[in-house]
C-alpha atoms as a PDB file:
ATOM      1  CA  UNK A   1     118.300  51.480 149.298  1.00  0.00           C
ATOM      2  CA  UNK A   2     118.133  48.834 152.093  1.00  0.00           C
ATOM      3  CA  UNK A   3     115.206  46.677 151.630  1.00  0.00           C
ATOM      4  CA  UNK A   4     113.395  45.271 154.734  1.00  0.00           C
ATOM      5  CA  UNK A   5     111.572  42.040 155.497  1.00  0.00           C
ATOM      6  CA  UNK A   6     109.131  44.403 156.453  1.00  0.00           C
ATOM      7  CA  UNK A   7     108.724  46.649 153.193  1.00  0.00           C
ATOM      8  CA  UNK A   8     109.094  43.635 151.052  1.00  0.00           C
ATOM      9  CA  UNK A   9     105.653  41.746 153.142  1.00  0.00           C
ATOM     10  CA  UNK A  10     104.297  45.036 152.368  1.00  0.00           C
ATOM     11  CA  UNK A  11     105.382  45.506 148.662  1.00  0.00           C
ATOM     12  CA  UNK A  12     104.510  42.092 147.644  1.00  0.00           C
ATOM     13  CA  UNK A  13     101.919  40.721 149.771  1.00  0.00           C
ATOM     14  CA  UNK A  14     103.867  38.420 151.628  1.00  0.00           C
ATOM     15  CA  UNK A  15     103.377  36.907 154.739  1.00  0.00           C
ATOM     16  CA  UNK A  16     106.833  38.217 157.119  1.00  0.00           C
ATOM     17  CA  UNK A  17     108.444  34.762 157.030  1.00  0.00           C
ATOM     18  CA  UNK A  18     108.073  34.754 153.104  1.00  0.00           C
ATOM     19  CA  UNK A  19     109.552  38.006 152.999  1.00  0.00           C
ATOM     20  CA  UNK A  20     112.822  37.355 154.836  1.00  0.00           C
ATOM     21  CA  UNK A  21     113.601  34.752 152.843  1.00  0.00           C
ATOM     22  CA  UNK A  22     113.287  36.680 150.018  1.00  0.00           C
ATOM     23  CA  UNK A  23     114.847  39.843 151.117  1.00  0.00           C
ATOM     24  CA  UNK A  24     118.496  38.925 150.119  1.00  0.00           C
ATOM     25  CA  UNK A  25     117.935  37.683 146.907  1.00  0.00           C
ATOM     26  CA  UNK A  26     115.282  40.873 146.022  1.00  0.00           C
ATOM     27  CA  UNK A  27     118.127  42.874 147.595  1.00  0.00           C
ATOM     28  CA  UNK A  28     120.787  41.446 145.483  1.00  0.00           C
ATOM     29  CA  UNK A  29     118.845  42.187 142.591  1.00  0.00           C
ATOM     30  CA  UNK A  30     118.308  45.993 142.921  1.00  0.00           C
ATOM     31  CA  UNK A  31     121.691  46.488 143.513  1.00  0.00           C
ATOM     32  CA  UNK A  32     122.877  44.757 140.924  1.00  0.00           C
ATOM     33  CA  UNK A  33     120.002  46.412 138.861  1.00  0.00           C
ATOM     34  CA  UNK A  34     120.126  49.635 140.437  1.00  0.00           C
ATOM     35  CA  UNK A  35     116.611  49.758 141.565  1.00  0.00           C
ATOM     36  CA  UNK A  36     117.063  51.888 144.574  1.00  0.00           C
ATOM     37  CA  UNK A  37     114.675  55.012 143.957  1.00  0.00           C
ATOM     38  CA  UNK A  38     111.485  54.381 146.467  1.00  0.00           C
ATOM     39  CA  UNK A  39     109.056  54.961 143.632  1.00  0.00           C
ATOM     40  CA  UNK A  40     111.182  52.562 141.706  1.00  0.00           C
ATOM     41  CA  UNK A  41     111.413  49.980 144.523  1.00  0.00           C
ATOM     42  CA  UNK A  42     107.917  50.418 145.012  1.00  0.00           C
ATOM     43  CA  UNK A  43     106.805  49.771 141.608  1.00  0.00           C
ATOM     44  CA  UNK A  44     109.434  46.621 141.835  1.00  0.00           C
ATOM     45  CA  UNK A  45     107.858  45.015 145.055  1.00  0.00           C
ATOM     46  CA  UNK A  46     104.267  45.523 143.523  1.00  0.00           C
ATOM     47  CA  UNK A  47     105.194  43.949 139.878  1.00  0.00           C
ATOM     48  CA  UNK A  48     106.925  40.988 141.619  1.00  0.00           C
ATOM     49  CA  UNK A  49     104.049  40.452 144.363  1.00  0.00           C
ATOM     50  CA  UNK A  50     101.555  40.242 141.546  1.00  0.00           C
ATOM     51  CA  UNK A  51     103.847  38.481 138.823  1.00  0.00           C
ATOM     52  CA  UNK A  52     104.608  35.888 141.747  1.00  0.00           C
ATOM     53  CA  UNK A  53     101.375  35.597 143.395  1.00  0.00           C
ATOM     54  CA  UNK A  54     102.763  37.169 146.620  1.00  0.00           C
ATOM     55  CA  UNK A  55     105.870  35.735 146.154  1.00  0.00           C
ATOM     56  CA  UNK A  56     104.569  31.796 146.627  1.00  0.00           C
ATOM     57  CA  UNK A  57     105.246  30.582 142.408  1.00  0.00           C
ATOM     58  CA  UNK A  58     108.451  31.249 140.444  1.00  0.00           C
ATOM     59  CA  UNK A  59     106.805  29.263 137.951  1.00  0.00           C
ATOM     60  CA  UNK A  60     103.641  29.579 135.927  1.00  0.00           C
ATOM     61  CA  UNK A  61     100.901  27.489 136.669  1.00  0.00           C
ATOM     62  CA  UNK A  62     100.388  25.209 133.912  1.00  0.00           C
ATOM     63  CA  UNK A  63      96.863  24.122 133.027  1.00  0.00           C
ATOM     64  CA  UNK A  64      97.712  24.345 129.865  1.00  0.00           C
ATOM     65  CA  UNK A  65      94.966  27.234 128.777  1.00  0.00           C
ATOM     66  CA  UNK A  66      94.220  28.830 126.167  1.00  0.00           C
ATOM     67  CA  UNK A  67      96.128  31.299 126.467  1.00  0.00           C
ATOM     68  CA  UNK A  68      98.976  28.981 127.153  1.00  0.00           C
ATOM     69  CA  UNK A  69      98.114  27.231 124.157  1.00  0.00           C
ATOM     70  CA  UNK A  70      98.837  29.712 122.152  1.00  0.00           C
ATOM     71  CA  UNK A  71     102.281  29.570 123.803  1.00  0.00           C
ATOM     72  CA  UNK A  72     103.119  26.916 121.203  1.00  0.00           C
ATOM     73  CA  UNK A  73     103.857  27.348 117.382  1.00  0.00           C
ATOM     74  CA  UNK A  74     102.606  27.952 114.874  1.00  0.00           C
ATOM     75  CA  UNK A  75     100.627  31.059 116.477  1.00  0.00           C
ATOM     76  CA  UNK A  76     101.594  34.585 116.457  1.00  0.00           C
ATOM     77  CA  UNK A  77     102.292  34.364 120.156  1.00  0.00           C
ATOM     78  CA  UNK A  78     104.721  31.441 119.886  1.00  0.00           C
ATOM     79  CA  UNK A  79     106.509  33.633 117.207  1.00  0.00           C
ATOM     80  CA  UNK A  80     106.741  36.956 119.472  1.00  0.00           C
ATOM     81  CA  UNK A  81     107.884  34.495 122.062  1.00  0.00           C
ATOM     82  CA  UNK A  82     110.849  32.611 120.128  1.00  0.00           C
ATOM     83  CA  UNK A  83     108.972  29.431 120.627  1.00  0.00           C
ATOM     84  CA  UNK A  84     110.096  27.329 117.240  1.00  0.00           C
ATOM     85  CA  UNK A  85     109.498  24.046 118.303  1.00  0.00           C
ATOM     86  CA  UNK A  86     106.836  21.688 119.501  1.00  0.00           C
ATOM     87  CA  UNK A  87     106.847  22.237 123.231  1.00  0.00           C
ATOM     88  CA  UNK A  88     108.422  24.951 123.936  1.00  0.00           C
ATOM     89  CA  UNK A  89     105.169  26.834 125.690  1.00  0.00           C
ATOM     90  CA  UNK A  90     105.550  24.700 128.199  1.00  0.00           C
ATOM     91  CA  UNK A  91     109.232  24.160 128.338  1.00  0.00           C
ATOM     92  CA  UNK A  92     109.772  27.843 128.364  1.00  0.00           C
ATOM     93  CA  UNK A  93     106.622  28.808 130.133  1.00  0.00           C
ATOM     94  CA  UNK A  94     106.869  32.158 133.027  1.00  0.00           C
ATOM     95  CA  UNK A  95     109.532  31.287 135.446  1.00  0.00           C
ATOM     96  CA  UNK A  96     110.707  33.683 137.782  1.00  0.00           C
ATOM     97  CA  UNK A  97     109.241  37.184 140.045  1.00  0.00           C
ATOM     98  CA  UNK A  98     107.979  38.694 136.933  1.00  0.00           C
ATOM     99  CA  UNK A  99     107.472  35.232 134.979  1.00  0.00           C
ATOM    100  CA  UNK A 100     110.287  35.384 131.930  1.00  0.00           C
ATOM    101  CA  UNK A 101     108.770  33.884 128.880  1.00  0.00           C
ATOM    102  CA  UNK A 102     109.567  32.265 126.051  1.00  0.00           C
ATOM    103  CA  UNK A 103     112.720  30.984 124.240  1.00  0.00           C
ATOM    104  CA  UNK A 104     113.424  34.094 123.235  1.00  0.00           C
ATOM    105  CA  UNK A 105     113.086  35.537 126.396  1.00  0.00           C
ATOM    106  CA  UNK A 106     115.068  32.277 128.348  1.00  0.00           C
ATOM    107  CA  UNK A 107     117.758  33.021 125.475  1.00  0.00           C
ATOM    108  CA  UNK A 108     118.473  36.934 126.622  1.00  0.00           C
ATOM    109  CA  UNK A 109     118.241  36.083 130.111  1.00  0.00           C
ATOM    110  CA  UNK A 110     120.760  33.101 129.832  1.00  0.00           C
ATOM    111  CA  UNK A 111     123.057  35.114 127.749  1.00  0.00           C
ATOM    112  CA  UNK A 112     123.008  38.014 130.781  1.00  0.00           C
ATOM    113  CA  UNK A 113     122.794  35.948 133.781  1.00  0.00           C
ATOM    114  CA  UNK A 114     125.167  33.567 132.407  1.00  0.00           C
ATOM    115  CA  UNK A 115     122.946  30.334 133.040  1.00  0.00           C
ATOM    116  CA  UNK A 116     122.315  27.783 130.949  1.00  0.00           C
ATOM    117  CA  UNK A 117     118.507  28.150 130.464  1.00  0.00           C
ATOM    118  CA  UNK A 118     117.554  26.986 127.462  1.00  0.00           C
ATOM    119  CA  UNK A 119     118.635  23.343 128.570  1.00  0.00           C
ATOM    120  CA  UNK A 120     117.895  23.994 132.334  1.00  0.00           C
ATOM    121  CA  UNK A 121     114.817  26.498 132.464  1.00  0.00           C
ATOM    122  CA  UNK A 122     114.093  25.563 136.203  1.00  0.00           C
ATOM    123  CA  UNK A 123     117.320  27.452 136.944  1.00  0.00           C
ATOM    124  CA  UNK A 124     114.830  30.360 137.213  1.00  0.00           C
ATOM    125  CA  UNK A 125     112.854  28.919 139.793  1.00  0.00           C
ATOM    126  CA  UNK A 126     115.628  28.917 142.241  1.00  0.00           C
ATOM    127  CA  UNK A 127     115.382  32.250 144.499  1.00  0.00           C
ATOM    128  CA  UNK A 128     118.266  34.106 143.566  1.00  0.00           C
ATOM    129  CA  UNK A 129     117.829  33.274 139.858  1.00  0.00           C
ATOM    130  CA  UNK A 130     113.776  34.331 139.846  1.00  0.00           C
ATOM    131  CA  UNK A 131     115.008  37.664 141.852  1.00  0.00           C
ATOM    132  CA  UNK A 132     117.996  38.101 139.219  1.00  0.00           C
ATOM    133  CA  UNK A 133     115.560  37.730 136.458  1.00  0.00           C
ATOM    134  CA  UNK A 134     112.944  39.750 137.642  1.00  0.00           C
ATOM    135  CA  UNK A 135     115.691  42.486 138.219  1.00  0.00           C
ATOM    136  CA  UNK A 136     117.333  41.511 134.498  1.00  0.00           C
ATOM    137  CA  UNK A 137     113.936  42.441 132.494  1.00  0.00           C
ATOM    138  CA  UNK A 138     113.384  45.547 134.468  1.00  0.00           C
ATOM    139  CA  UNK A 139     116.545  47.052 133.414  1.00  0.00           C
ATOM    140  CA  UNK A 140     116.243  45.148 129.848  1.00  0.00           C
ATOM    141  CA  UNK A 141     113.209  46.794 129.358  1.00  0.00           C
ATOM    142  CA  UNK A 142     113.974  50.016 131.150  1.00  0.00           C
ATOM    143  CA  UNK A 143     111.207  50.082 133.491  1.00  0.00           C
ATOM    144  CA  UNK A 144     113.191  52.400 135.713  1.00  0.00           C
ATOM    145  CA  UNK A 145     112.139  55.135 133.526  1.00  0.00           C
ATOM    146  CA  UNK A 146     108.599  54.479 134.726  1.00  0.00           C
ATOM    147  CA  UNK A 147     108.875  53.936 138.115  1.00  0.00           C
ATOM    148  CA  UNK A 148     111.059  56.783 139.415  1.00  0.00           C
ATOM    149  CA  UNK A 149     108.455  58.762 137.325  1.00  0.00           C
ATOM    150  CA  UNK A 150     105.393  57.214 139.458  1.00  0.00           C
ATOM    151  CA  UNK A 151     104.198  56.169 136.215  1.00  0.00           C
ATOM    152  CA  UNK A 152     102.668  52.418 137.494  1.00  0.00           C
ATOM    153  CA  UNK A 153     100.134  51.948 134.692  1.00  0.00           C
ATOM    154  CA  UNK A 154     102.947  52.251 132.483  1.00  0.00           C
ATOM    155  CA  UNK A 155     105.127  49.741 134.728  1.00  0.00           C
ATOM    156  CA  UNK A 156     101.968  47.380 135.008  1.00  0.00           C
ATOM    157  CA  UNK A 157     100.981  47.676 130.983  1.00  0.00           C
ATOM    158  CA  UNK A 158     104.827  47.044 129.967  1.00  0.00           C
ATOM    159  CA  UNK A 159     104.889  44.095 132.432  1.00  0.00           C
ATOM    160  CA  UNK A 160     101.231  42.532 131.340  1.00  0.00           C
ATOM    161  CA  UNK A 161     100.729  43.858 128.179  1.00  0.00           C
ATOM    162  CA  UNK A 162     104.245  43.843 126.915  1.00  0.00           C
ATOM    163  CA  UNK A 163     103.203  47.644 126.153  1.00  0.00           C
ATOM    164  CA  UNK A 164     103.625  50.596 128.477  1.00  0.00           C
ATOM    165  CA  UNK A 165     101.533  52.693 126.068  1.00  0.00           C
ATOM    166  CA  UNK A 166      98.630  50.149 125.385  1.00  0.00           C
ATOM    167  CA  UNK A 167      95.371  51.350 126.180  1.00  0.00           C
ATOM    168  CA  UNK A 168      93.959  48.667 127.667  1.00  0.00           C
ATOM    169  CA  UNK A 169      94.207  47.328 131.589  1.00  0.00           C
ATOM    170  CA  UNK A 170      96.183  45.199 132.667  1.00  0.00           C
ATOM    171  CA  UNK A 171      95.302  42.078 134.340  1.00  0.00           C
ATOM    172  CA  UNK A 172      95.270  42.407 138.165  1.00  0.00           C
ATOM    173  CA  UNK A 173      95.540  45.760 138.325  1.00  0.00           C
ATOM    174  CA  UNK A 174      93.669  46.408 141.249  1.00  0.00           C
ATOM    175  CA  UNK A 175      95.913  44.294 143.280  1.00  0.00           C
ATOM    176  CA  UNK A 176      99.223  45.642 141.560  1.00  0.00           C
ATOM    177  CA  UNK A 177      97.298  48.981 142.704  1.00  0.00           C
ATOM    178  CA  UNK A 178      96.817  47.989 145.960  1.00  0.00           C
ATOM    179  CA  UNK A 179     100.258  46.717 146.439  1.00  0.00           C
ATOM    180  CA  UNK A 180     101.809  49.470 144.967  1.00  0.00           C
ATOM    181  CA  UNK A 181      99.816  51.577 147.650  1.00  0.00           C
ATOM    182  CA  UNK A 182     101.773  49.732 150.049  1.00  0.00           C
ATOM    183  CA  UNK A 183     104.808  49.748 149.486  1.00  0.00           C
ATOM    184  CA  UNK A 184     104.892  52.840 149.176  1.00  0.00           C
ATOM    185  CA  UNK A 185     103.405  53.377 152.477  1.00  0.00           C
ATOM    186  CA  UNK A 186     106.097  51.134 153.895  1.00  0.00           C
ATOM    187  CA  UNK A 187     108.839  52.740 152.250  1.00  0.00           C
ATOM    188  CA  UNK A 188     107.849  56.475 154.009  1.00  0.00           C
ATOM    189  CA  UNK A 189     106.087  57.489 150.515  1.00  0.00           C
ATOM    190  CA  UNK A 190     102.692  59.341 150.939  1.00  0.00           C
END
């Protein structure tokens, strides 16, 4: 499918001169990824608007809080995340449209995208890396499935939740709703 700057301001929130200058790298990436199905793009656009705040930050904010604490071992979260040693919540904090995280996370990533991320992490903060990586997880974790399906809580859960069957909301849903509304809209999708 052949994005817009149009449907991407739409899909992710973005203001038009934002969204050109994203549109070749988000285009790159659902080639590559073969993201092409309009539900699928949709769902895409909406994750990425939200996971980037409209695609402004390829990098987490870092306050650190508490949940970002917990980002650092020992705690179960620095263990789901790969992070071994001291630092590495920060070090290896969300980077990229939908945020990678973790060492475990940077290590995959690296290993696919052939970059050298675990000794230069802000690799992902460069456009065509953050699209790449954004388009990387949704194939790792198969989020295809759920978004040619129209299945967006499942897409939004899998994304925030690390769970597409958890029962519980994700985080910004109502914008991921929203946005998901339009992109749709802009890609011809009632």
């Amino acid at each position: 499918m052949n994005l817009t700057s149009t449907i991407i301001a739409a899909g992710c929130g973005a203001t038009q001169l934002r969204a050109a200058q994203w549109l070749q790298p988000i285009q790159a990436a659902c080639d590559k990824y073969r993201i092409v199905e309009p539900l699928d793009v949709a769902a895409f656009l909406a994750t990425t608007g939200v996971e980037s705040a409209r695609l402004v930050y390829t990098r987490e904010i870092w306050g650190p809080t508490l949940a970002q604490q917990a980002y650092e071992p020992p705690s179960t979260k620095a263990s789901e995340l790969g992070n071994t040693q001291p630092g590495d919540g920060r070090l290896f904090c969300g980077r990229g449209l939908i945020q990678i995280t973790g060492r475990r996370n940077y290590t995959l990533a690296a290993v696919s995208l052939d970059l050298d991320l675990l000794n230069h992490p802000e690799l992902l903060e460069q456009a065509g890396n953050a699209a790449m990586s954004a388009g990387w997880y949704w194939f790792n974790r198969k989020l295809s499935a759920l978004g040619v399906d129209g299945n967006f809580l499942g897409v939004s859960r899998a994304v925030n939740l690390g769970n597409a069957t958890s029962k519980a909301m994700p985080n910004g849903y109502t914008e991921r709703l929203a946005l998901y509304g339009a992109a749709k809209k802009a890609l011809g999708i009632s």
